[in-house]
Protein backbone atom coordinates (compact mmCIF):
# COMPACT_ATOMS: atom_id res chain seq x y z
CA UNK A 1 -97.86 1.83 -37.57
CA UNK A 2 -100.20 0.24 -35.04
CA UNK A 3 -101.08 4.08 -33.47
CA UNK A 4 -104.79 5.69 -33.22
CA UNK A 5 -105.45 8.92 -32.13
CA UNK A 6 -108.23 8.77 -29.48
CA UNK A 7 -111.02 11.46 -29.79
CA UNK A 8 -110.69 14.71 -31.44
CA UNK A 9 -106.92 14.36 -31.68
CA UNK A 10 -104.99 13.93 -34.96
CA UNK A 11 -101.46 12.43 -35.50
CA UNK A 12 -99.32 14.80 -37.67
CA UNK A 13 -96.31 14.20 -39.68
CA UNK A 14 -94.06 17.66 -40.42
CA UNK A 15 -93.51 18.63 -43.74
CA UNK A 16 -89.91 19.18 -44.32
CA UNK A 17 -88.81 22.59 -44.38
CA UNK A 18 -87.18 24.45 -47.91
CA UNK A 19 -83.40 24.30 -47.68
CA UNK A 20 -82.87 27.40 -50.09
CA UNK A 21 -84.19 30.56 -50.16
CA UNK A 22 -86.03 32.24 -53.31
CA UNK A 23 -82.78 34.14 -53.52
CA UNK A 24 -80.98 30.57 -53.44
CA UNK A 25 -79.36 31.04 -50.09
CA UNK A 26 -79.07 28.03 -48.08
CA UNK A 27 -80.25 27.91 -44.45
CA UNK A 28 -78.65 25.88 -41.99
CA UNK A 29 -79.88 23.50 -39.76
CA UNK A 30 -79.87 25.51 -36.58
CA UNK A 31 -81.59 28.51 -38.34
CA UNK A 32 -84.48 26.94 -40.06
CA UNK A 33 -88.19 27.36 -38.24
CA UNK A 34 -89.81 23.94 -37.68
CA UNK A 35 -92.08 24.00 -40.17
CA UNK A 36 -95.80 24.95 -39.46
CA UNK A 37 -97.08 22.82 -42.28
CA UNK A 38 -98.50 18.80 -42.01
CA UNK A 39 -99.89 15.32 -43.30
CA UNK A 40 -102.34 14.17 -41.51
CA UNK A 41 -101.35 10.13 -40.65
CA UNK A 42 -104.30 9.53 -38.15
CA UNK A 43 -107.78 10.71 -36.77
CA UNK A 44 -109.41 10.16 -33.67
CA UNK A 45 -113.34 8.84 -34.08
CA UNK A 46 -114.27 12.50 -33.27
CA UNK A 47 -115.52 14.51 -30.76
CA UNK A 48 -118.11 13.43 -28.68
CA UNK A 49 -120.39 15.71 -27.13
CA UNK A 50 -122.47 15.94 -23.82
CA UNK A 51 -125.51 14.20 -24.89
CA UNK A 52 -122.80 11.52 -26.27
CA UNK A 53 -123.59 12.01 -29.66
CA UNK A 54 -119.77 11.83 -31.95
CA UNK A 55 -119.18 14.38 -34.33
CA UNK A 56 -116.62 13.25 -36.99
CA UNK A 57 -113.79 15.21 -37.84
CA UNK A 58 -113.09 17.53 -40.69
CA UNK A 59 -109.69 16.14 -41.68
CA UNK A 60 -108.75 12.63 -42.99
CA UNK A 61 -105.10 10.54 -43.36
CA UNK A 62 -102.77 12.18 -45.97
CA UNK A 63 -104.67 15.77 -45.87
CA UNK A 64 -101.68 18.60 -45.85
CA UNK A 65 -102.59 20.62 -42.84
CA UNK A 66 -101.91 23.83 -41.78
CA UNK A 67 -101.27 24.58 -37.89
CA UNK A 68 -100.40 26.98 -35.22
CA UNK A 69 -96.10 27.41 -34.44
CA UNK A 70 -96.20 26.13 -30.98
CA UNK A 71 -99.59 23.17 -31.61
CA UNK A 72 -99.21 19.91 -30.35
CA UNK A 73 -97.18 17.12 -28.45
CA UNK A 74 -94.04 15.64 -29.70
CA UNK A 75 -93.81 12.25 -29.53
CA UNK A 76 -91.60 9.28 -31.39
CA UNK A 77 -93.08 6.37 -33.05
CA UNK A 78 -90.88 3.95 -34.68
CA UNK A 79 -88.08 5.96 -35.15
CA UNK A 80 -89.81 8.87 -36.47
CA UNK A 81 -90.54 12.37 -34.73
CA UNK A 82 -94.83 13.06 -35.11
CA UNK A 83 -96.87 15.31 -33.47
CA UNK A 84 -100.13 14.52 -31.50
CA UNK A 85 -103.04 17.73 -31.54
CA UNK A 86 -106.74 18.69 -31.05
CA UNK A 87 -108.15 19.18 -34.21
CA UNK A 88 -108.61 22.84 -33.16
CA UNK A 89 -105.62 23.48 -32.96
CA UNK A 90 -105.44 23.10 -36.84
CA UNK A 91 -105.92 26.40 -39.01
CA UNK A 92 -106.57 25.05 -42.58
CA UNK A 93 -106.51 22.33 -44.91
CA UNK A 94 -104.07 23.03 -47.59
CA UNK A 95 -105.87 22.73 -51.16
């Protein structure tokens, strides 16, 4: 994938969401949540500041983020459905 973020701005790819339940019901398609979990597939150079000075980010590629239900832009790059966002706009780095 020829894509950089610019920035402070992180390209995310959406962890698929669990088809069961613990109780082993299985959700359908138009009742699952988009799930609010990650992999981080590109970083921005970081944030650059008013005296110009770039801060690098906290995150790298393939990190599992992570982020808040309604974060980010959509977009489609080759085929596949990824989301652009700030890198505030990311609440943790899953360990």
């Amino acid at each position: 994938m020829g894509f950089r973020p610019l920035h402070d701005r992180v390209l995310v790819r959406r962890v698929e969401a669990e088809e069961k339940t613990a109780g082993g019901i299985i959700i359908p398609d138009t009742a699952k949540e988009k799930p609010q979990e990650g992999e981080v597939v590109a970083v921005g150079g970081g944030a650059k500041g008013d005296d110009g000075t770039v801060t690098p980010l906290d995150v790298k590629a393939g990190d599992r983020i992570l982020f808040g239900k309604w974060s980010g832009t959509e977009v489609k790059l080759d085929g596949e459905d990824l989301l652009i966002m700030k890198e505030s706009d990311i609440l943790g780095i899953v360990g």
